[in-house]
PDB file of N, CA and C in Angstrom:
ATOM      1  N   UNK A   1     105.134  98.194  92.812  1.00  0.00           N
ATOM      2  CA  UNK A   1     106.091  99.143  93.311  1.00  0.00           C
ATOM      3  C   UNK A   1     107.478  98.530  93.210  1.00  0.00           C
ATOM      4  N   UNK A   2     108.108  99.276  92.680  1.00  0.00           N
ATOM      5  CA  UNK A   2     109.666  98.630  92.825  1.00  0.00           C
ATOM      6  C   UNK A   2     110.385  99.333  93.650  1.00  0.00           C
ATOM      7  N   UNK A   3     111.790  98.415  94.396  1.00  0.00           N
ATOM      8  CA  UNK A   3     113.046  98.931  94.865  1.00  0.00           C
ATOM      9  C   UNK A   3     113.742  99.824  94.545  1.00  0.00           C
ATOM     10  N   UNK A   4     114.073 100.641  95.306  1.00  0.00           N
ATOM     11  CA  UNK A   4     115.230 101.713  94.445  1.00  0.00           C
ATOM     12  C   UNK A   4     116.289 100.589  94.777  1.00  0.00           C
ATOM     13  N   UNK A   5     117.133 100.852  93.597  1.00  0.00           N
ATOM     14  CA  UNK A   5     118.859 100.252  93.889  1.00  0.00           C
ATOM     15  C   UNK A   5     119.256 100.824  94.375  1.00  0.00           C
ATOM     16  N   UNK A   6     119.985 100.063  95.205  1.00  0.00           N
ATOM     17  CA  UNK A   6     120.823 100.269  96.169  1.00  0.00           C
ATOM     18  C   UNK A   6     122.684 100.828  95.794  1.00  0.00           C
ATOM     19  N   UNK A   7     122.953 102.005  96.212  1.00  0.00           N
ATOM     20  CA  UNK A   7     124.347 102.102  95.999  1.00  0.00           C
ATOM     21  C   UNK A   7     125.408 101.389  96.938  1.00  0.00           C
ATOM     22  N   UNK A   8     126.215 101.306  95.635  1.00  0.00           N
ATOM     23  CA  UNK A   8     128.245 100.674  96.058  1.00  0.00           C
ATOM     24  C   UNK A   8     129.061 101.810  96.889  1.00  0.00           C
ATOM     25  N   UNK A   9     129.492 101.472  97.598  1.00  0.00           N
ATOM     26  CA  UNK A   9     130.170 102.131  98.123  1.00  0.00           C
ATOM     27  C   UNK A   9     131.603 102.518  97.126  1.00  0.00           C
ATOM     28  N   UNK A  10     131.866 101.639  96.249  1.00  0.00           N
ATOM     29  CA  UNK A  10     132.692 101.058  95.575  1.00  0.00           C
ATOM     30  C   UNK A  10     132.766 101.689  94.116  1.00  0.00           C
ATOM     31  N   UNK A  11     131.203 102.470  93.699  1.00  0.00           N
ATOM     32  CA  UNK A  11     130.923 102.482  92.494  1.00  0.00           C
ATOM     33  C   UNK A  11     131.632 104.210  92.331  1.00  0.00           C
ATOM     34  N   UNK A  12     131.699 104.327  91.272  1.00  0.00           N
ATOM     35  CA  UNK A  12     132.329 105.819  90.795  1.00  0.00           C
ATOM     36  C   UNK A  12     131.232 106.790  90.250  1.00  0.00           C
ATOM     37  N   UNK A  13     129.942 106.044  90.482  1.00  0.00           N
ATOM     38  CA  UNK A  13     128.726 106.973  89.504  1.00  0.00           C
ATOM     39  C   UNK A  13     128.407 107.644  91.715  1.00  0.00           C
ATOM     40  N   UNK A  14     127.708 108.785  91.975  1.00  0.00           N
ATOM     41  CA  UNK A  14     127.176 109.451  92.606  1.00  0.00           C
ATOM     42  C   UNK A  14     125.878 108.711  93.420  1.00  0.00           C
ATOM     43  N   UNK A  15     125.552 108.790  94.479  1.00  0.00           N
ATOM     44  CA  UNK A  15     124.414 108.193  95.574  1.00  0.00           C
ATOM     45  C   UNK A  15     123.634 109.053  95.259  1.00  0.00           C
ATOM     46  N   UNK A  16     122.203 108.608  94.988  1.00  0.00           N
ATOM     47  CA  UNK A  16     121.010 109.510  94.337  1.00  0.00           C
ATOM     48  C   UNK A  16     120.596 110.016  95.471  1.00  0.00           C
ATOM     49  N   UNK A  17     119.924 111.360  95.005  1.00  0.00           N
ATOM     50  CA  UNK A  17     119.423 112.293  96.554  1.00  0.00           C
ATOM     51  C   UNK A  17     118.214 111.561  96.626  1.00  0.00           C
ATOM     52  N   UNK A  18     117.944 111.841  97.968  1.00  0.00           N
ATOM     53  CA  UNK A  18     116.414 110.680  98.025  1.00  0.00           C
ATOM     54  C   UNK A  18     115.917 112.471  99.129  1.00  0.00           C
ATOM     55  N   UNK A  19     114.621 113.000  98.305  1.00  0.00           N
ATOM     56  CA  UNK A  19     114.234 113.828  98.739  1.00  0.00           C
ATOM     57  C   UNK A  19     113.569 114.118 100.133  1.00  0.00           C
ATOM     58  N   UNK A  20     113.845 115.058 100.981  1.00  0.00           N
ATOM     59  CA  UNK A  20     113.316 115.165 102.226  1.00  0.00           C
ATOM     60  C   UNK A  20     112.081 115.222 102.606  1.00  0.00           C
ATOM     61  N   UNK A  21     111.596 114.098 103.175  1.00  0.00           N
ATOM     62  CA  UNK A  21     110.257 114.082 103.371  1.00  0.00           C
ATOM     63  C   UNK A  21     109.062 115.636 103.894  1.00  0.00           C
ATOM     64  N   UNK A  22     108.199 115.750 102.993  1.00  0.00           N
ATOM     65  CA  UNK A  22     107.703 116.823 103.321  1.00  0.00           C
ATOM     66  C   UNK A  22     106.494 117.326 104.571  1.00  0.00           C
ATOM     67  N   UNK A  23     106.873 118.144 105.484  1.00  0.00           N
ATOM     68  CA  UNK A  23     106.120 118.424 106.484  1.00  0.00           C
ATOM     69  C   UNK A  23     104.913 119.524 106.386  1.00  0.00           C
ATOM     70  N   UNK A  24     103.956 119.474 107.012  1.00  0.00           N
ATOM     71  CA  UNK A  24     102.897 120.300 106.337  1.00  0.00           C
ATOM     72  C   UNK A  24     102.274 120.864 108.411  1.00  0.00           C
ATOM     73  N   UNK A  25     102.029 121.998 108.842  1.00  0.00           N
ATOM     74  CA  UNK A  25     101.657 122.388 109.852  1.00  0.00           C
ATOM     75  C   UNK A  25     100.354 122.622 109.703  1.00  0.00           C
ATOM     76  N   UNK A  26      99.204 123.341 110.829  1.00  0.00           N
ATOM     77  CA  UNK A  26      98.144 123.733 110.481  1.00  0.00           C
ATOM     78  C   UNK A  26      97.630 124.869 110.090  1.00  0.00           C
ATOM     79  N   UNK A  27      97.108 125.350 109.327  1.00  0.00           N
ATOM     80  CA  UNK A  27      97.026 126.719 108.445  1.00  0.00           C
ATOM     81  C   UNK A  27      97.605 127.031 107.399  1.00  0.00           C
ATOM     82  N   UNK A  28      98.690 125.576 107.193  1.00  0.00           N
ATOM     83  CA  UNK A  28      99.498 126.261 105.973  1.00  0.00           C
ATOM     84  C   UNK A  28      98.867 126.293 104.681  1.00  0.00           C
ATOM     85  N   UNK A  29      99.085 127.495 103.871  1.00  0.00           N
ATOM     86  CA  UNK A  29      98.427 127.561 102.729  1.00  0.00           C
ATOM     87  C   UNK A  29      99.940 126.413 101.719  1.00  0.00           C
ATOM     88  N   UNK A  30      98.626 125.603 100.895  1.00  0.00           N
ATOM     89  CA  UNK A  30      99.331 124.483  99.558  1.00  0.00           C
ATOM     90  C   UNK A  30      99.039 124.421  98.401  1.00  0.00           C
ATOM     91  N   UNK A  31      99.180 123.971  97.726  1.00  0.00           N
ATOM     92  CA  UNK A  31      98.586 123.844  96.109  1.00  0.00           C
ATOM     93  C   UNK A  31      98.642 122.467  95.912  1.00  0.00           C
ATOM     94  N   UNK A  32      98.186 121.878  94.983  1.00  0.00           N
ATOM     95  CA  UNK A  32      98.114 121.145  94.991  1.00  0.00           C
ATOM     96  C   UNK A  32      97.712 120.638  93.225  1.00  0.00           C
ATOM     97  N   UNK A  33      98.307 119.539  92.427  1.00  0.00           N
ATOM     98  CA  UNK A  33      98.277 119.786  90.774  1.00  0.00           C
ATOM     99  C   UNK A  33      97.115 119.876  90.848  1.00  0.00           C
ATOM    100  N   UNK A  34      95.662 118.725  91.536  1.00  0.00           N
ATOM    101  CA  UNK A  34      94.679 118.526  90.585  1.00  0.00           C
ATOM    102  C   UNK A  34      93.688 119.644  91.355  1.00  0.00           C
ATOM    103  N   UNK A  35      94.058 119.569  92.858  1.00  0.00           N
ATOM    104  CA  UNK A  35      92.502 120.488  93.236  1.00  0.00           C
ATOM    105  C   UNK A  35      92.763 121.931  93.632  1.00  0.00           C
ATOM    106  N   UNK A  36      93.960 122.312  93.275  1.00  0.00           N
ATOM    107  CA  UNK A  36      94.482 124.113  93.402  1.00  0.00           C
ATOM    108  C   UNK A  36      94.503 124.029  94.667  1.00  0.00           C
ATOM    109  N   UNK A  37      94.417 125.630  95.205  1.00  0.00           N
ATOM    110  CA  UNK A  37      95.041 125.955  95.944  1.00  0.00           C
ATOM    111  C   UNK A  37      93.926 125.578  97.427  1.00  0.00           C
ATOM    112  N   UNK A  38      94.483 125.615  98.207  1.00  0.00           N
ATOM    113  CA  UNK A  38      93.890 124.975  99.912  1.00  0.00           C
ATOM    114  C   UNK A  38      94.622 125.507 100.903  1.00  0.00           C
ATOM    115  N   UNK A  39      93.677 125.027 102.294  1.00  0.00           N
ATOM    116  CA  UNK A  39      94.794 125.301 103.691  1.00  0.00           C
ATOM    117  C   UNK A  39      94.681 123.891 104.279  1.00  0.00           C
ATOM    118  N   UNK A  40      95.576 123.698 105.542  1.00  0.00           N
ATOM    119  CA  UNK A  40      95.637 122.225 105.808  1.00  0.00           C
ATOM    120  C   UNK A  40      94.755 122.840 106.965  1.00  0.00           C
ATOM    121  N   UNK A  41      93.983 121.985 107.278  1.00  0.00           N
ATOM    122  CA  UNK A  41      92.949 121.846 108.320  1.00  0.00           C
ATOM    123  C   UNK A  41      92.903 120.805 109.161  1.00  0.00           C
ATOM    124  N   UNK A  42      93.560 119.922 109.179  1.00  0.00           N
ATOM    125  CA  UNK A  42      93.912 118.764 110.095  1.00  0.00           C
ATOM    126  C   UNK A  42      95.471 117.785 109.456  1.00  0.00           C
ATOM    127  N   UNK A  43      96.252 117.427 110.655  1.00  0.00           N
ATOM    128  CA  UNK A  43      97.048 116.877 110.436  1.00  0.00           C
ATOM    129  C   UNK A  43      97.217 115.015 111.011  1.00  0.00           C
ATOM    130  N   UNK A  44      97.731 113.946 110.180  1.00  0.00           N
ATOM    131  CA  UNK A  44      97.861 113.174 110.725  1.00  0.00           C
ATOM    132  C   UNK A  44      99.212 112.836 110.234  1.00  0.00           C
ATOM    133  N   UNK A  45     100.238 112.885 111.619  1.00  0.00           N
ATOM    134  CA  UNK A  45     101.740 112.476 111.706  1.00  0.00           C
ATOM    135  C   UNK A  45     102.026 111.459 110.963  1.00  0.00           C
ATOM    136  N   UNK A  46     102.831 112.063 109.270  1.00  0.00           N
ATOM    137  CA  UNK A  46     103.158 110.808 109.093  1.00  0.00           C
ATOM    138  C   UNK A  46     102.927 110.298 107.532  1.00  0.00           C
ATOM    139  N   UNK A  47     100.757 109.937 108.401  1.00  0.00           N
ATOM    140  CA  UNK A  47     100.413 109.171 107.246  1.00  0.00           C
ATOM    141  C   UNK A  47      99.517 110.168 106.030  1.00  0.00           C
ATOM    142  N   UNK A  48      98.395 111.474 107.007  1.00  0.00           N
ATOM    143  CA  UNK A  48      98.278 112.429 105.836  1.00  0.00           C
ATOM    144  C   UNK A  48      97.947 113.572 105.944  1.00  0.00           C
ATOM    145  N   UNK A  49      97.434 114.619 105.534  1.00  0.00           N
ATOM    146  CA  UNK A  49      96.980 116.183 105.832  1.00  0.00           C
ATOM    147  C   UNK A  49      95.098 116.357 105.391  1.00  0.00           C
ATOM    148  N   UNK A  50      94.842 116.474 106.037  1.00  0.00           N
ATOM    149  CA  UNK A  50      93.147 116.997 105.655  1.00  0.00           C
ATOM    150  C   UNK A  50      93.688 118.474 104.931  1.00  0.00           C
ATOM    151  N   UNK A  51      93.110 118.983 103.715  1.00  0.00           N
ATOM    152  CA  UNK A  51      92.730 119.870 103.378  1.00  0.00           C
ATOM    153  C   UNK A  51      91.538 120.601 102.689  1.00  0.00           C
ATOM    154  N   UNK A  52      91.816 121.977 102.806  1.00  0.00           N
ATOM    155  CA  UNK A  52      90.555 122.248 102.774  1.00  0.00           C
ATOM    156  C   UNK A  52      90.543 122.984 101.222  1.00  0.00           C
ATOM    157  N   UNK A  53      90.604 122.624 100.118  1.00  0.00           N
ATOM    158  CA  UNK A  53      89.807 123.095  99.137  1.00  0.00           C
ATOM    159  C   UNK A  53      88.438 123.926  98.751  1.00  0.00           C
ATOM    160  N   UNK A  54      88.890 124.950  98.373  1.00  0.00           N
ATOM    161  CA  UNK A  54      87.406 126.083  98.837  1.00  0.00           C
ATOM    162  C   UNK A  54      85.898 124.847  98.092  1.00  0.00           C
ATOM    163  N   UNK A  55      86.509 124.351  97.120  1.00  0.00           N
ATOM    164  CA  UNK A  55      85.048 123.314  96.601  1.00  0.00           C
ATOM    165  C   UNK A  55      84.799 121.777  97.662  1.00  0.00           C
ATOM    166  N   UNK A  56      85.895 121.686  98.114  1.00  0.00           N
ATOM    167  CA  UNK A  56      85.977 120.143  98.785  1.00  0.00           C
ATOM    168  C   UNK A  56      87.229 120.102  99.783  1.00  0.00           C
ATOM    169  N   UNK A  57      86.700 118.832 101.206  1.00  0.00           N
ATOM    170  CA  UNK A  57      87.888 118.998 102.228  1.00  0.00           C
ATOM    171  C   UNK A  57      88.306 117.778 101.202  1.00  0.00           C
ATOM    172  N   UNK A  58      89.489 117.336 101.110  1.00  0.00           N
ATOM    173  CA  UNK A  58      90.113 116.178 100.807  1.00  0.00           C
ATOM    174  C   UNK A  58      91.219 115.757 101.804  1.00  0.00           C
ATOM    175  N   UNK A  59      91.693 114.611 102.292  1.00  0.00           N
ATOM    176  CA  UNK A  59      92.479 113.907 102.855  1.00  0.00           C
ATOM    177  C   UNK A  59      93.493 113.366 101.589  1.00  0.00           C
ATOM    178  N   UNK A  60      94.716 113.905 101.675  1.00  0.00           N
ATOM    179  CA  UNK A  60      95.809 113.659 100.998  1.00  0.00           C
ATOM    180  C   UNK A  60      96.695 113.485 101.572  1.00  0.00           C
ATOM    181  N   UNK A  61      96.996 111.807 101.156  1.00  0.00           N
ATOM    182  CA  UNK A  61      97.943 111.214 101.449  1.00  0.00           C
ATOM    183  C   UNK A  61      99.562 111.235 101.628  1.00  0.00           C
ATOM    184  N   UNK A  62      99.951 110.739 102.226  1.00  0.00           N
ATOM    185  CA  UNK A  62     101.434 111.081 102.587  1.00  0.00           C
ATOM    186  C   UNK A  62     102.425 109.822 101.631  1.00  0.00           C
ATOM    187  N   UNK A  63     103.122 110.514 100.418  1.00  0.00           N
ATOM    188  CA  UNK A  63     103.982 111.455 100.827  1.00  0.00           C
ATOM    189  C   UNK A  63     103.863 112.696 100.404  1.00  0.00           C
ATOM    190  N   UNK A  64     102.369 112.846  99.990  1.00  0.00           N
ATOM    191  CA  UNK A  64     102.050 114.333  98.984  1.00  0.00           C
ATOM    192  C   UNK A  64     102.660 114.889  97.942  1.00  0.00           C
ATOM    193  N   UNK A  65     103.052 113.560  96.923  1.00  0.00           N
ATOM    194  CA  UNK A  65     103.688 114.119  95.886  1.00  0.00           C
ATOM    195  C   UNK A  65     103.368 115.165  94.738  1.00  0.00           C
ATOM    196  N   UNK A  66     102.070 115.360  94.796  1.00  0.00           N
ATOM    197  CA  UNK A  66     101.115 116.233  94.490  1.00  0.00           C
ATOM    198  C   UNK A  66     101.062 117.578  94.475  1.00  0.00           C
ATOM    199  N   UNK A  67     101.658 117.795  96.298  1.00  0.00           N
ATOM    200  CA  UNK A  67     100.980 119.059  96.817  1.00  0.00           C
ATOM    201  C   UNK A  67     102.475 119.681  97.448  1.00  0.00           C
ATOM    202  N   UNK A  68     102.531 120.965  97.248  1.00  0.00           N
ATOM    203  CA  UNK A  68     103.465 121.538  97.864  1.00  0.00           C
ATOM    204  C   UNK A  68     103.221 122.936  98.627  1.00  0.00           C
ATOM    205  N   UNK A  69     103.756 123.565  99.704  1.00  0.00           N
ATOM    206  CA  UNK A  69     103.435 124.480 100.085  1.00  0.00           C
ATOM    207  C   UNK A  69     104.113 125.843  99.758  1.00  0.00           C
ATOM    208  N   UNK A  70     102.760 126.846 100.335  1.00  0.00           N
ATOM    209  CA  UNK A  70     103.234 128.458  99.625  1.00  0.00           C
ATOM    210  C   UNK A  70     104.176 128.865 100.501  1.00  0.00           C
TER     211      UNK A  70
END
């Protein structure tokens, strides 16, 4: 894993957006690239979301770069 660099206060190029961590409630319907579409069925603050995939529950990890909601 590498560091992001760090910005200059000093520098003339732009401070990269660092995206807002994503929150997931219970019931929310998600998608997700590899296992389609789901609802979250359990939450753990933080670290991940249980969901429920009509073929399989899976536990997906946080930061869920994967999965986004409807």
């Amino acid at each position: 894993m590498t560091k992001p660099k760090r910005h200059l206060p000093t520098s003339p190029f732009k401070a990269p957006v660092t995206p807002a961590p994503k929150h997931f409630a219970l019931g929310d319907q998600v998608t997700h690239d590899v296992y389609g579409l789901g609802r979250v069925i359990g939450i753990e603050d933080g670290i991940a979301a249980l969901v429920d995939f009509s073929s399989a529950q899976v536990r997906i990890l946080s930061p869920y770069a994967k999965m986004t909601k409807l």
